[in-house]
Protein backbone atom coordinates (compact mmCIF):
# COMPACT_ATOMS: atom_id res chain seq x y z
CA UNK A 1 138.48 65.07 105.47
CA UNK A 2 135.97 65.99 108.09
CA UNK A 3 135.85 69.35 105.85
CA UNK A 4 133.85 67.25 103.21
CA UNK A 5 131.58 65.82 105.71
CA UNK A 6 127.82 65.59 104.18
CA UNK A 7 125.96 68.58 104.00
CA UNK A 8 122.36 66.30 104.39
CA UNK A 9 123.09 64.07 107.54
CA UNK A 10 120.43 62.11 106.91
CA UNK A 11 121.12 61.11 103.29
CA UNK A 12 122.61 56.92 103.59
CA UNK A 13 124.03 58.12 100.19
CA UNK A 14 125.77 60.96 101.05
CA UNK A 15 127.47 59.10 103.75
CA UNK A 16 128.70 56.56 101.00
CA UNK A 17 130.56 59.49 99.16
CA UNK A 18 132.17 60.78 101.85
CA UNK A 19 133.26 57.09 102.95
CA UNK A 20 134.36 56.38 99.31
CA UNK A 21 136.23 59.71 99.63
CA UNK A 22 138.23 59.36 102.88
CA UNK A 23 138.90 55.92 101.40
CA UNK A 24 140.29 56.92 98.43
CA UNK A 25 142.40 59.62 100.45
CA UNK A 26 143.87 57.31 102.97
CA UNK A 27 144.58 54.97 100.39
CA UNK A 28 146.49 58.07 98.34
CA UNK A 29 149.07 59.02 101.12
CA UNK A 30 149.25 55.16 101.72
CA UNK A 31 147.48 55.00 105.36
CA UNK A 32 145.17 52.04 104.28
CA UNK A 33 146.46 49.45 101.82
CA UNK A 34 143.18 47.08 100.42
CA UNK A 35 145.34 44.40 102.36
CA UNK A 36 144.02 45.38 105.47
CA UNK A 37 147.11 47.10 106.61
CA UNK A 38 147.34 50.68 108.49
CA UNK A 39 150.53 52.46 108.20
CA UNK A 40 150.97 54.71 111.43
CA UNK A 41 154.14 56.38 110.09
CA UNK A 42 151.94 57.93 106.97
CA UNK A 43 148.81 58.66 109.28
CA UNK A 44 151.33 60.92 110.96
CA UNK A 45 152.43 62.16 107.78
CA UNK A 46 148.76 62.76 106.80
CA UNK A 47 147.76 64.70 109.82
CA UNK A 48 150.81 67.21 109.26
CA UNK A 49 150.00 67.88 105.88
CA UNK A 50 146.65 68.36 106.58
CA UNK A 51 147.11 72.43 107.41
CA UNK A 52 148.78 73.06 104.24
CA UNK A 53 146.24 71.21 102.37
CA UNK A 54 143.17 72.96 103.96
CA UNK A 55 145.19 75.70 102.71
CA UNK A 56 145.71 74.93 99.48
CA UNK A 57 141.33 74.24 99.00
CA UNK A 58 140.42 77.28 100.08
CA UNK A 59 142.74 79.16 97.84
CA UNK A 60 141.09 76.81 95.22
CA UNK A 61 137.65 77.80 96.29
CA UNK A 62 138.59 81.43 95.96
CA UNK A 63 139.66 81.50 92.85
CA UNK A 64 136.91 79.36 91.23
CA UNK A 65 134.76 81.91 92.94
CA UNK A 66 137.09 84.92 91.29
CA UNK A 67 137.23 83.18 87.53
CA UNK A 68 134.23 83.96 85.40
CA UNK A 69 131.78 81.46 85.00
CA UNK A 70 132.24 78.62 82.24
CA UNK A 71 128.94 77.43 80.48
């Protein structure tokens, strides 16, 4: 998550994407349910995942950098 972090600090907007984004993450590997509740046990499961995730990005990045330009 703190990979995404806004390029343009000062943009209030910005901000609001990555919030929306580490909102919508949380809420994917269950953290955060819109009840209020935090679930520890899948923070935990989160942060170990979080390696082989990073992982998994930059192989995407390098092979949308590879792959020929679609117009």
């Amino acid at each position: 998550m703190l990979r995404y972090l806004p390029r343009h600090f000062w943009s209030p907007g910005a901000w609001r994407t990555w919030a929306s984004y580490v909102h919508w993450r949380l809420e994917t590997y269950g953290v955060y349910y819109p009840a209020g509740k935090f679930n520890w046990t899948a923070f935990r499961s989160l942060l170990r995942q979080m390696p082989r995730y990073l992982h998994w990005v930059s192989d995407m990045d390098a092979a949308r950098k590879k792959s020929p330009a679609r117009r």
